[in-house]
PDB file of N, CA and C in Angstrom:
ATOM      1  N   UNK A   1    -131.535 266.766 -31.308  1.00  0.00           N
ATOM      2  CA  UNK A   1    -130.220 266.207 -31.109  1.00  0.00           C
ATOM      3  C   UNK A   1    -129.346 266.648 -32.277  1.00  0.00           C
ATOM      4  N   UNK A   2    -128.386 266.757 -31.730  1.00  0.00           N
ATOM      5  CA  UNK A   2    -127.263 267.685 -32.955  1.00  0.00           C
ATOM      6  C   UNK A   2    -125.907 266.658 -32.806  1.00  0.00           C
ATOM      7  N   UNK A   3    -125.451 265.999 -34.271  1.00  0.00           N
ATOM      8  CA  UNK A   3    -124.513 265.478 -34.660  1.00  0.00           C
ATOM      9  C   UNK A   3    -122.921 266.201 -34.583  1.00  0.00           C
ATOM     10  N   UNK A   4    -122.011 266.347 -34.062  1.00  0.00           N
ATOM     11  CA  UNK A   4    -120.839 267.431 -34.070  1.00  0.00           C
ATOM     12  C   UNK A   4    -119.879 266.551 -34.916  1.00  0.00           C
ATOM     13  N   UNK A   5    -119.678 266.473 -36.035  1.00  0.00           N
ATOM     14  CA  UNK A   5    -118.423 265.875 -36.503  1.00  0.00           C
ATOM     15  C   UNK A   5    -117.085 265.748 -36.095  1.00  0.00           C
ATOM     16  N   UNK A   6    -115.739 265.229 -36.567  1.00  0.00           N
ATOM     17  CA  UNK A   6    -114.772 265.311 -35.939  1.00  0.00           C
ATOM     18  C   UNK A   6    -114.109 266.590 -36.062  1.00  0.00           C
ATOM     19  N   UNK A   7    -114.279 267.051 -37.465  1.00  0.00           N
ATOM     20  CA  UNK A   7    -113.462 268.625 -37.916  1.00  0.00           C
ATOM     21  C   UNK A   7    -114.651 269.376 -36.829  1.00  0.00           C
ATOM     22  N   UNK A   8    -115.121 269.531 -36.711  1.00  0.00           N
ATOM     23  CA  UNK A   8    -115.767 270.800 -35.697  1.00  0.00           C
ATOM     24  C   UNK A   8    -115.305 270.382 -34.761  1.00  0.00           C
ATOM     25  N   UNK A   9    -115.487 269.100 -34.211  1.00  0.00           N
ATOM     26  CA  UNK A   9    -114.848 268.882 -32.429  1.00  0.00           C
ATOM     27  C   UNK A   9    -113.437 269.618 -32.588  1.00  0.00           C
ATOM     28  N   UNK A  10    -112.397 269.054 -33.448  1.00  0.00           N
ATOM     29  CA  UNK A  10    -111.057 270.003 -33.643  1.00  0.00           C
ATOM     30  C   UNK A  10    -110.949 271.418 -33.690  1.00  0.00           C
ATOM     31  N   UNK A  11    -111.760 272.096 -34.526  1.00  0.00           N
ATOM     32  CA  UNK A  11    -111.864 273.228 -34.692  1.00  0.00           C
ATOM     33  C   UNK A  11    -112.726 274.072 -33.424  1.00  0.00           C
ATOM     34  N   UNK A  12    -113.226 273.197 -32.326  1.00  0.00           N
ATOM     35  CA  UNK A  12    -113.867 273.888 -31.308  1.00  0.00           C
ATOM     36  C   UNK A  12    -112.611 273.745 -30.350  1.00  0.00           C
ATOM     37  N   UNK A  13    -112.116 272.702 -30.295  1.00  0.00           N
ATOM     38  CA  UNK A  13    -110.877 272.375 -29.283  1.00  0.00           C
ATOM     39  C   UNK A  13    -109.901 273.378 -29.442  1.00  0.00           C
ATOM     40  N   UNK A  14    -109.635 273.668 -30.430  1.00  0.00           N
ATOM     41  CA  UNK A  14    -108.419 274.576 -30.784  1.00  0.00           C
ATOM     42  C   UNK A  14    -108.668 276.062 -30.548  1.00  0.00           C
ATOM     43  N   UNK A  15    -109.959 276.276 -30.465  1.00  0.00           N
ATOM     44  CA  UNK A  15    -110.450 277.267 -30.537  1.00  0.00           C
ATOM     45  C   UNK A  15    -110.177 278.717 -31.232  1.00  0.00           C
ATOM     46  N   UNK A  16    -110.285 277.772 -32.856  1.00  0.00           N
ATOM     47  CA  UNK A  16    -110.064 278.313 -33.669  1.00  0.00           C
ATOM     48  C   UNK A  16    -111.348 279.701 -33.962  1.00  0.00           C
ATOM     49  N   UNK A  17    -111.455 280.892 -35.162  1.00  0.00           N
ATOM     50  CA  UNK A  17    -112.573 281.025 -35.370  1.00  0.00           C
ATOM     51  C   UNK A  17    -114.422 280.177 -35.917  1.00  0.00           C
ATOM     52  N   UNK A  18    -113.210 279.390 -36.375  1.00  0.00           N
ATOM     53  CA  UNK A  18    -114.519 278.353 -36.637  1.00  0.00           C
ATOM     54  C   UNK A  18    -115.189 277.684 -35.821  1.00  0.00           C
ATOM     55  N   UNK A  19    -114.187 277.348 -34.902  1.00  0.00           N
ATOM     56  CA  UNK A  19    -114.395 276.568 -33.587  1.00  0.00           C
ATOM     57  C   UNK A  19    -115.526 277.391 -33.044  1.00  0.00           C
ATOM     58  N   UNK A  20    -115.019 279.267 -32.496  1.00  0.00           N
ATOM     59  CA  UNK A  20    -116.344 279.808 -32.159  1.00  0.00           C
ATOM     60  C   UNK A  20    -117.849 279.823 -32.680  1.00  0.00           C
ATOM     61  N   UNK A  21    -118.073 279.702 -33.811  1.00  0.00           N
ATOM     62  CA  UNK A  21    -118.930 279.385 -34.780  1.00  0.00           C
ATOM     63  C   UNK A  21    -119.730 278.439 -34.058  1.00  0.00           C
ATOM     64  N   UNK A  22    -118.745 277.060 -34.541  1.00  0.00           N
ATOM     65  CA  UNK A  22    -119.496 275.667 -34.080  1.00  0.00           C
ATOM     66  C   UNK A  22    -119.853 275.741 -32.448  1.00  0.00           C
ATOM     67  N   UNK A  23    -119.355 276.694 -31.537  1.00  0.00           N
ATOM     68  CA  UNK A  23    -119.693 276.455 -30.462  1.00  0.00           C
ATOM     69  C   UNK A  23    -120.764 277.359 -29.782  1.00  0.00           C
ATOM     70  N   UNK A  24    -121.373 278.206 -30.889  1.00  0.00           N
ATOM     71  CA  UNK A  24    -122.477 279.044 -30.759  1.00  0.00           C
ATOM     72  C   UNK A  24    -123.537 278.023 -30.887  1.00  0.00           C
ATOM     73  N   UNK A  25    -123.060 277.036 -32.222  1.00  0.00           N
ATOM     74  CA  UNK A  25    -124.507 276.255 -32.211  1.00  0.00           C
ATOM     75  C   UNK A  25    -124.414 275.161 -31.844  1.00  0.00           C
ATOM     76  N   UNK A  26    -123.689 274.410 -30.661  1.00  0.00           N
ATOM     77  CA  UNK A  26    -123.942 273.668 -29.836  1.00  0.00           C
ATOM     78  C   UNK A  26    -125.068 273.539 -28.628  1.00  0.00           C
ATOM     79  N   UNK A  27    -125.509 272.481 -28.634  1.00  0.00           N
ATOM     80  CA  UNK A  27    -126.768 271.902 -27.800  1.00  0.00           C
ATOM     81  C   UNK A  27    -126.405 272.123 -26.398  1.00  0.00           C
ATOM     82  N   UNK A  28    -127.369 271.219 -25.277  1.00  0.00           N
ATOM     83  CA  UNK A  28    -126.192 271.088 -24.140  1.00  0.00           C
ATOM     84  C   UNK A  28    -126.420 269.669 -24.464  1.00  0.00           C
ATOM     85  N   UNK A  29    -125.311 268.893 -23.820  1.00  0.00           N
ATOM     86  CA  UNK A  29    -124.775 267.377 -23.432  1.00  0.00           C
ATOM     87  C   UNK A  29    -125.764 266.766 -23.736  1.00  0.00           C
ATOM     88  N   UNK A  30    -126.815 266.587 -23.295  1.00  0.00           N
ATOM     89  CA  UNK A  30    -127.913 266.022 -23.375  1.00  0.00           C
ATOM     90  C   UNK A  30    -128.690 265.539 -24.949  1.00  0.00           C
ATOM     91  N   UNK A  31    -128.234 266.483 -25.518  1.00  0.00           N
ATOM     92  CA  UNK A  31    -128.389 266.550 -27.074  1.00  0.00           C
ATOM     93  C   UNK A  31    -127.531 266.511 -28.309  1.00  0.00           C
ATOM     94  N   UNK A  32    -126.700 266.017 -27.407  1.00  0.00           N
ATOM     95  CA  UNK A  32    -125.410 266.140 -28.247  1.00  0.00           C
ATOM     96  C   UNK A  32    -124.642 265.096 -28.656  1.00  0.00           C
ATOM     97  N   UNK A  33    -124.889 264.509 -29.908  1.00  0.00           N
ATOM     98  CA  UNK A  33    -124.644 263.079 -30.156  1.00  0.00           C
ATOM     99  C   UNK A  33    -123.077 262.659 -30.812  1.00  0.00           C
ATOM    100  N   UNK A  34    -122.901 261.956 -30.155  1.00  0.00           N
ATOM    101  CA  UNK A  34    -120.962 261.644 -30.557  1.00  0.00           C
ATOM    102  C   UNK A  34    -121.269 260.290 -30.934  1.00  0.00           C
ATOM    103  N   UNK A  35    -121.368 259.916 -32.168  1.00  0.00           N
ATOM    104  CA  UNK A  35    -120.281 258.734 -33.091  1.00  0.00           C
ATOM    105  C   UNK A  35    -119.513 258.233 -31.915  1.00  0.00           C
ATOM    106  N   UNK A  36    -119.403 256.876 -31.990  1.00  0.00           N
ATOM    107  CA  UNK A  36    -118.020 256.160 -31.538  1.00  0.00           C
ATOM    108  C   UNK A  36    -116.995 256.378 -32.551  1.00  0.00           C
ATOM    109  N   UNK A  37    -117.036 256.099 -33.704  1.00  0.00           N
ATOM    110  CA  UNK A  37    -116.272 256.623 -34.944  1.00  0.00           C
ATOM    111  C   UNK A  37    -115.454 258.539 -34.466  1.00  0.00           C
ATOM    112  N   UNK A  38    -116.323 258.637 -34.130  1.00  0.00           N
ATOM    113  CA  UNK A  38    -115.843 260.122 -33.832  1.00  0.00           C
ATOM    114  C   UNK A  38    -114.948 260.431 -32.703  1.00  0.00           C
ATOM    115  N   UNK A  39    -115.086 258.987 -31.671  1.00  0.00           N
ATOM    116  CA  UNK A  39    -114.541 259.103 -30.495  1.00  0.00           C
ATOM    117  C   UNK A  39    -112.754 258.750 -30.768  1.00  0.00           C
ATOM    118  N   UNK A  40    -113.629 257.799 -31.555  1.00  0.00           N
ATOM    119  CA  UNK A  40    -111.843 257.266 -32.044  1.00  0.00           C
ATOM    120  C   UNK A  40    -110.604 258.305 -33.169  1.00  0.00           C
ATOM    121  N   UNK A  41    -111.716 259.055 -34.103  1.00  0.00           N
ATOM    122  CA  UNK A  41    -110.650 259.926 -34.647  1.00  0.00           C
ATOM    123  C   UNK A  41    -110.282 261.000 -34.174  1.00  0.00           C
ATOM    124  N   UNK A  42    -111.232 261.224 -32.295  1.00  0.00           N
ATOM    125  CA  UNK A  42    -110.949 262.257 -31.936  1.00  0.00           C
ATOM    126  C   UNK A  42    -109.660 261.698 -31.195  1.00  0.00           C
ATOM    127  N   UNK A  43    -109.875 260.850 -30.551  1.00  0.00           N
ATOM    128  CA  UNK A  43    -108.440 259.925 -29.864  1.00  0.00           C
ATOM    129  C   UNK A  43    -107.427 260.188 -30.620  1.00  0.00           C
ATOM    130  N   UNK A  44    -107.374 259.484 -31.756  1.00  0.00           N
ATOM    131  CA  UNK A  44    -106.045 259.675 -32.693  1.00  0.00           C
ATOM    132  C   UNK A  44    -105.582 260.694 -32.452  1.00  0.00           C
ATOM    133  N   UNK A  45    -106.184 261.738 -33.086  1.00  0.00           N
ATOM    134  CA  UNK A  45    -105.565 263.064 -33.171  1.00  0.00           C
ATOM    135  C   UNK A  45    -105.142 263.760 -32.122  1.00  0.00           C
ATOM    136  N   UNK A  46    -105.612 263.950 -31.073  1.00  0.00           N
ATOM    137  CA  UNK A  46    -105.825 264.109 -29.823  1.00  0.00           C
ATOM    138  C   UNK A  46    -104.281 263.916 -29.275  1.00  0.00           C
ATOM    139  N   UNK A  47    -104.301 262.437 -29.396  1.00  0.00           N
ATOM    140  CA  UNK A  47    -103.075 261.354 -28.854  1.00  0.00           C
ATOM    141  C   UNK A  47    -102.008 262.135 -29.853  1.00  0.00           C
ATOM    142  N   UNK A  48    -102.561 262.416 -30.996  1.00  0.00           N
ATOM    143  CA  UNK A  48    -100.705 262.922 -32.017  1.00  0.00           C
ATOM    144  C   UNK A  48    -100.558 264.357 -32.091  1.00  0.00           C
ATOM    145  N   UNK A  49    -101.371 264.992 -31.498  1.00  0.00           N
ATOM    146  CA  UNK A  49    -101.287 266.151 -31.604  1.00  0.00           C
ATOM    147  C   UNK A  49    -100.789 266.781 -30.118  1.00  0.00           C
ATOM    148  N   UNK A  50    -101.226 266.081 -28.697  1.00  0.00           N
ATOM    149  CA  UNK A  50    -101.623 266.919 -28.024  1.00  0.00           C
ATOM    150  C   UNK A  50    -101.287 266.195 -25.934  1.00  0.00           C
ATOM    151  N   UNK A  51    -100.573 264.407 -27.143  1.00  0.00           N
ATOM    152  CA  UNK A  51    -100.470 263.566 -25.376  1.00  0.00           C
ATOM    153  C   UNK A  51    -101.965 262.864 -25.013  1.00  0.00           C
ATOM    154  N   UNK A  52    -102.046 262.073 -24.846  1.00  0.00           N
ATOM    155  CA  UNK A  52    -102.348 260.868 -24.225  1.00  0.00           C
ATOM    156  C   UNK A  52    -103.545 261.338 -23.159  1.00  0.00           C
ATOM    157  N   UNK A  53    -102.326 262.188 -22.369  1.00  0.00           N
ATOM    158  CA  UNK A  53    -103.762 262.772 -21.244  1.00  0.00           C
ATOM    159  C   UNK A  53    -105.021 263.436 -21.816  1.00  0.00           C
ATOM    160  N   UNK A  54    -104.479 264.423 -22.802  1.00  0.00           N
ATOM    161  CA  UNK A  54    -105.458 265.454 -23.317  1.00  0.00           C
ATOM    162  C   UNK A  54    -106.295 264.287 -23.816  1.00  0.00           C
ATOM    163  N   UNK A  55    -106.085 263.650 -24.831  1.00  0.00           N
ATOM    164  CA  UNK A  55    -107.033 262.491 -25.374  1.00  0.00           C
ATOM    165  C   UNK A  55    -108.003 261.834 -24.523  1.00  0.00           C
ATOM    166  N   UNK A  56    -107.139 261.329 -23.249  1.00  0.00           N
ATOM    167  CA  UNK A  56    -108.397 260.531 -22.560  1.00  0.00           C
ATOM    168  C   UNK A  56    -109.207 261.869 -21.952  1.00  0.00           C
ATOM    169  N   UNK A  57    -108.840 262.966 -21.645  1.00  0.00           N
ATOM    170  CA  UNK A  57    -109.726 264.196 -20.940  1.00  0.00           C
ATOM    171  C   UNK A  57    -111.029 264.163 -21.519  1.00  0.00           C
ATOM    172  N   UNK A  58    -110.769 264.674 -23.193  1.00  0.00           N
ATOM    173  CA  UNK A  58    -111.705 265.065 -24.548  1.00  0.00           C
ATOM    174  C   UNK A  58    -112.579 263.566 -24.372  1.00  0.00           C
ATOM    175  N   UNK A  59    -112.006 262.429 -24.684  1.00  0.00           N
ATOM    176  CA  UNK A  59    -113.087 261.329 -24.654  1.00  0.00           C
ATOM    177  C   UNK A  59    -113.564 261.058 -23.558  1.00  0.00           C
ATOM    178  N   UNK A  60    -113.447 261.671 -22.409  1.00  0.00           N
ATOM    179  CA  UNK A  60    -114.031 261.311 -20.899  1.00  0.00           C
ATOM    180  C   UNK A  60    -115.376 262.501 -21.222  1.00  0.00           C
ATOM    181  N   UNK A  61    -114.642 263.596 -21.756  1.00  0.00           N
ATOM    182  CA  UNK A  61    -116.276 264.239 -21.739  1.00  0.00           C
ATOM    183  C   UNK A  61    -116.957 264.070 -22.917  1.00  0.00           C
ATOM    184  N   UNK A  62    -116.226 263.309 -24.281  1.00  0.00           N
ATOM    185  CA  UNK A  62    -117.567 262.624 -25.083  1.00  0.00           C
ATOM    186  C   UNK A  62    -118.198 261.692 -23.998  1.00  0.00           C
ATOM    187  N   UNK A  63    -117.941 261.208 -23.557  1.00  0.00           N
ATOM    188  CA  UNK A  63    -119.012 259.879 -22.616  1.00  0.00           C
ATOM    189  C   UNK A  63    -120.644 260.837 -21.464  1.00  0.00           C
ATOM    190  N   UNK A  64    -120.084 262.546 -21.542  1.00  0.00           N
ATOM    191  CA  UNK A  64    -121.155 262.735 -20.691  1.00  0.00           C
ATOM    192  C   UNK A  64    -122.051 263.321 -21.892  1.00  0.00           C
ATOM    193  N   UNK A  65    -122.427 262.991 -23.161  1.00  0.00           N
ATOM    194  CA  UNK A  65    -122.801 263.487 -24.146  1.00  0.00           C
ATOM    195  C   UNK A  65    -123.681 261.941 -24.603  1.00  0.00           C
ATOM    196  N   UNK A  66    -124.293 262.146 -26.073  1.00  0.00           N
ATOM    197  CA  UNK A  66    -125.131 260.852 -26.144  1.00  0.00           C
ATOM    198  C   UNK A  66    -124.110 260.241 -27.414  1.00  0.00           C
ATOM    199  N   UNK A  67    -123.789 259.432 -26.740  1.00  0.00           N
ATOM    200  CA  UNK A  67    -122.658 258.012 -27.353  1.00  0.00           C
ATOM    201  C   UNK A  67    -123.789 256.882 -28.334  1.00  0.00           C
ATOM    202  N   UNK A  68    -123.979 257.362 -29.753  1.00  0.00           N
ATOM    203  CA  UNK A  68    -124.379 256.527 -30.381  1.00  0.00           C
ATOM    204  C   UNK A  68    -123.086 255.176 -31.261  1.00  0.00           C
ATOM    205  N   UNK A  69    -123.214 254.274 -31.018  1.00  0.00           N
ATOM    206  CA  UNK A  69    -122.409 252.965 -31.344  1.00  0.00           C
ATOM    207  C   UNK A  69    -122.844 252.643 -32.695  1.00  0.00           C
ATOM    208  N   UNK A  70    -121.534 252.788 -33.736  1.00  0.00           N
ATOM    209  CA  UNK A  70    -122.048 252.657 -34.887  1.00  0.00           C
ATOM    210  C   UNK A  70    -121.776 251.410 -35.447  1.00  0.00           C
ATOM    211  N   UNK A  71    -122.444 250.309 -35.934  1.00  0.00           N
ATOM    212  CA  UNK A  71    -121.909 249.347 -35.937  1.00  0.00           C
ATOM    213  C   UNK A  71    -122.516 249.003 -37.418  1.00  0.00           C
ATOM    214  N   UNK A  72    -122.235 247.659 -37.393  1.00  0.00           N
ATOM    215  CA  UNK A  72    -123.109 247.234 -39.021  1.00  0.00           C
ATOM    216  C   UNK A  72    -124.998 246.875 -39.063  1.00  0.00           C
ATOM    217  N   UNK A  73    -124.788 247.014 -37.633  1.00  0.00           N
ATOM    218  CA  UNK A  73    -126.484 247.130 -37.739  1.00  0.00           C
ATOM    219  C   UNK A  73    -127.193 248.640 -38.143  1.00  0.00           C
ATOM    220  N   UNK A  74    -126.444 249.218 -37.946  1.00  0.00           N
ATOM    221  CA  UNK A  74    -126.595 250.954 -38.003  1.00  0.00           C
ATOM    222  C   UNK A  74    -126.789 250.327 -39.898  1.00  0.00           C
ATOM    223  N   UNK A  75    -128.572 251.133 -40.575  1.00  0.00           N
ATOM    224  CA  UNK A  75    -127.924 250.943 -41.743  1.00  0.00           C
ATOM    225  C   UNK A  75    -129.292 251.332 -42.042  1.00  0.00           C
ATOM    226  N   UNK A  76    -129.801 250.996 -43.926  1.00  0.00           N
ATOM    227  CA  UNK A  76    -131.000 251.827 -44.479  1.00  0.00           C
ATOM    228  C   UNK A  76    -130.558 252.424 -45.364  1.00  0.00           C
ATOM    229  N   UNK A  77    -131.227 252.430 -46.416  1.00  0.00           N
ATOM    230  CA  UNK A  77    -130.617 252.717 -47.920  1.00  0.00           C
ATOM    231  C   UNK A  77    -130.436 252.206 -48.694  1.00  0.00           C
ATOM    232  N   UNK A  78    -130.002 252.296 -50.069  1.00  0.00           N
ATOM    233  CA  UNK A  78    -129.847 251.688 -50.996  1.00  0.00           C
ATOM    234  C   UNK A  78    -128.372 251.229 -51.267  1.00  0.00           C
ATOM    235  N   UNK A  79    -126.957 252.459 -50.383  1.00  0.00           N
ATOM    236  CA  UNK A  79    -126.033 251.823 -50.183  1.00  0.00           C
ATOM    237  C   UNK A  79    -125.472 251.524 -49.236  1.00  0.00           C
ATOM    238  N   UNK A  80    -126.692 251.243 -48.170  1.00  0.00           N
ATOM    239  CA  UNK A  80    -125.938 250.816 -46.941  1.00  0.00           C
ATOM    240  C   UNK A  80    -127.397 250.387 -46.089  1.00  0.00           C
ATOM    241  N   UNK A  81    -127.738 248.724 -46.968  1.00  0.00           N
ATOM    242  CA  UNK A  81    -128.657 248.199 -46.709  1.00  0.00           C
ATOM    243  C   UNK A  81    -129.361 247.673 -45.054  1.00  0.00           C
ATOM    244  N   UNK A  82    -130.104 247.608 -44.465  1.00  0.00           N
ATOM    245  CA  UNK A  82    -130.019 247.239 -43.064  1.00  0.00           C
ATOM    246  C   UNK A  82    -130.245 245.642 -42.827  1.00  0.00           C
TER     247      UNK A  82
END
């Protein structure tokens, strides 16, 4: 399972050179784990960059991907005790 941060989701969306990069080493869906955190700064930006529609499009297809919920139970460590 492969983590995609928010700067790569951007930089794949835009389809920047980097974007191509990050989208060589993408999983398929199945393995491909999206942050709720990630869902939301992809929203933001999304929404200020690009309209409302595009936003809900991008987060309709984080949902066919694996949607981990990060919450305060999410935790382990020394600074971010469980």
């Amino acid at each position: 399972m492969r983590l995609v941060d928010t700067s790569a989701w951007i930089e794949w969306l835009i389809a920047s050179p980097v974007g191509a990069t990050v989208s060589a080493n993408l999983p398929e869906r199945t393995q491909w784990l999206v942050p709720t955190i990630v869902q939301l700064e992809l929203a933001m930006w999304l929404t200020r960059e690009a309209g409302e529609d595009k936003a809900d499009q991008v987060i309709a297809f984080t949902e066919t991907c694996v949607v981990a919920d990060l919450d305060t139970a999410v935790g382990g460590g020394p600074l971010c005790p469980a």
